[in-house]
Protein backbone atom coordinates (compact mmCIF):
# COMPACT_ATOMS: atom_id res chain seq x y z
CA UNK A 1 1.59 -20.05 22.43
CA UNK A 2 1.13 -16.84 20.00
CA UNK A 3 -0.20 -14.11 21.92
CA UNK A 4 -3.26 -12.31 20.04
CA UNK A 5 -4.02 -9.58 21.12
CA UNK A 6 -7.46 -7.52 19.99
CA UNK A 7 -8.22 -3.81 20.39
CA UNK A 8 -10.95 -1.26 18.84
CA UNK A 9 -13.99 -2.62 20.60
CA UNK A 10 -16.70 -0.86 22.11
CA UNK A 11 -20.36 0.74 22.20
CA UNK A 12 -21.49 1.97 18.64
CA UNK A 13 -24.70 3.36 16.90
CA UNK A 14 -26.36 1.29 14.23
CA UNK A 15 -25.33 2.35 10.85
CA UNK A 16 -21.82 3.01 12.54
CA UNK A 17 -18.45 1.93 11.58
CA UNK A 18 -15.77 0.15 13.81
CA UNK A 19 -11.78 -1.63 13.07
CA UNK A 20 -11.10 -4.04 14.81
CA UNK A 21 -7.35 -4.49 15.21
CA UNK A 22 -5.48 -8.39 16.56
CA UNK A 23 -1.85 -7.93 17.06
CA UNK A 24 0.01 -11.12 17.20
CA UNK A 25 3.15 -10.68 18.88
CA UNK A 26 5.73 -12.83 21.04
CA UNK A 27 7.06 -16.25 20.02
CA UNK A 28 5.73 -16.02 15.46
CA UNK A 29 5.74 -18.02 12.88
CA UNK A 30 6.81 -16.58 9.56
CA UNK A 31 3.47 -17.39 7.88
CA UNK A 32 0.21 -17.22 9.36
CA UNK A 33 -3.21 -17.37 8.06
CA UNK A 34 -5.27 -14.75 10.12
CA UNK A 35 -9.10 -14.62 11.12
CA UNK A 36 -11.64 -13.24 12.75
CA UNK A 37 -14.56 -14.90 14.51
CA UNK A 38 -17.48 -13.79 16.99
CA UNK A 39 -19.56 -14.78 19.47
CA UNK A 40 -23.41 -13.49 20.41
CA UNK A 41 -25.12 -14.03 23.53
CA UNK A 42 -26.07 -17.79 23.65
CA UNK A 43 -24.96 -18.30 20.07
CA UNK A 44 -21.97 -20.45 18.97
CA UNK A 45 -18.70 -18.93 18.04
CA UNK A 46 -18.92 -18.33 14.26
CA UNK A 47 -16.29 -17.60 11.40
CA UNK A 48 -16.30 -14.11 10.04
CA UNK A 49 -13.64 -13.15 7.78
CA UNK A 50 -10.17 -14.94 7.05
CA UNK A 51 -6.97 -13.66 5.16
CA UNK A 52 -4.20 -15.84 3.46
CA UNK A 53 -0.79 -14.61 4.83
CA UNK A 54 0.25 -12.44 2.01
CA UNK A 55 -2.98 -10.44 2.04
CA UNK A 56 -3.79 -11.03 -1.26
CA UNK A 57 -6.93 -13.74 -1.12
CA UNK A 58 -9.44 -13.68 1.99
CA UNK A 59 -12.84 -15.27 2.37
CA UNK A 60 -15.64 -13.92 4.32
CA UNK A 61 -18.92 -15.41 5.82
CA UNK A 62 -22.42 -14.38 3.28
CA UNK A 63 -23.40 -12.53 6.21
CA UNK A 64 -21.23 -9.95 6.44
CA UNK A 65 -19.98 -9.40 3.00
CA UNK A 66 -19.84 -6.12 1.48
CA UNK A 67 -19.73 -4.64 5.14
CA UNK A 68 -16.72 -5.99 6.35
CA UNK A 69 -13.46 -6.27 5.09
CA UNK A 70 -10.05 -7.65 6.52
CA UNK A 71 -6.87 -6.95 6.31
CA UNK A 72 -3.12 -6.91 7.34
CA UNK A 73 0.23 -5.36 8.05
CA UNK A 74 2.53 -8.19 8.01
CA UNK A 75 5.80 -5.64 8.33
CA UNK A 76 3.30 -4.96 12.34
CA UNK A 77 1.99 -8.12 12.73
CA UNK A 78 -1.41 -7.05 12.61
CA UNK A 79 -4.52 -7.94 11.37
CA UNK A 80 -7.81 -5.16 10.76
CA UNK A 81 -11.64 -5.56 10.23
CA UNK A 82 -13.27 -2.95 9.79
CA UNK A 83 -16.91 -2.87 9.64
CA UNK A 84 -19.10 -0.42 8.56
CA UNK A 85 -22.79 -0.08 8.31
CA UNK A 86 -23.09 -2.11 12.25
CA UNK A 87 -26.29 -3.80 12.68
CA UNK A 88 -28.14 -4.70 16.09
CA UNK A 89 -26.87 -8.41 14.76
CA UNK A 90 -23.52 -7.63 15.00
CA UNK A 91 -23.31 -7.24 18.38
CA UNK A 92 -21.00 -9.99 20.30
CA UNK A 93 -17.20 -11.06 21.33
CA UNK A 94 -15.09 -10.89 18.28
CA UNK A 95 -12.06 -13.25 18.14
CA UNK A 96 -8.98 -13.04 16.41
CA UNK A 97 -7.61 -16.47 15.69
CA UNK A 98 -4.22 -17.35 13.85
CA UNK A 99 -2.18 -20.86 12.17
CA UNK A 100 0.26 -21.60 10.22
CA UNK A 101 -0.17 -20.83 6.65
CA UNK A 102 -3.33 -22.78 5.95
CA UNK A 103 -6.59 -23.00 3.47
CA UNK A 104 -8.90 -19.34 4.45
CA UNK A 105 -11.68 -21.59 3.57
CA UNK A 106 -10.84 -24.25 6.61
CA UNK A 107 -11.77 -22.44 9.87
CA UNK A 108 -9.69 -24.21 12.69
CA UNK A 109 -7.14 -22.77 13.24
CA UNK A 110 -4.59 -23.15 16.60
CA UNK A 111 -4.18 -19.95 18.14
CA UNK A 112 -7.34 -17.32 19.88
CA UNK A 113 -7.38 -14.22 21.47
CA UNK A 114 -9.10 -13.19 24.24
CA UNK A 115 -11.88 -11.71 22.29
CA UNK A 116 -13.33 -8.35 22.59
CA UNK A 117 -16.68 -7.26 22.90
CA UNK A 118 -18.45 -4.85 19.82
CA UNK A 119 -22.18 -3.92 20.82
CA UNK A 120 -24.84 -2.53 18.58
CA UNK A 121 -27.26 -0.22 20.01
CA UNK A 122 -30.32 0.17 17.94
């Protein structure tokens, strides 16, 4: 297993911002592709934002581009989104999810956190 670990959740204003921090940690592999994902009440789980494992190429869903953005610290094994401008919509569980070096544009991947709840008051 590859711990994940997600912080920076919580209660926010519309029109706020929020990071989102994932912190893999114990038992690595050298290369991972990171992601994010989320989760609304009685909605499936759905991709958000992925990043290659040197940083340099990441994909995001239409939905949130140009309000989100991701990124890592592979020298802290960590990997951000922040998003600004929250809408009502945004509101749900965010995942972090991680696997060996892999396509950004495929979105299994092996390894979830726990999630971590964002909500959205209007």
């Amino acid at each position: 297993q590859v711990p994940l670990v997600e912080s920076g959740g919580g209660l926010v204003q519309a029109g706020g911002s929020l990071r989102l921090s994932c912190a893999k940690s114990g038992r690595t592999f050298s290369r991972a592709t990171m992601a994010w994902f989320r989760q609304a009440p009685g909605k499936e789980r759905e991709f958000v934002a992925a990043v290659s494992w040197s940083g340099l190429s990441t994909n995001y869903a239409d939905s949130v581009k140009g309000r989100f953005t991701i990124s890592r610290d592979n020298a802290k094994d960590t990997v951000n989104l922040q998003i600004n401008r929250l809408k009502p919509e945004d509101t749900a569980v965010y995942y972090c999810a991680a696997k060996p070096e892999g396509s950004i544009y495929s979105q299994f991947y092996d390894y979830w956190g726990q999630g971590i709840q964002v909500t959205v008051s209007s």
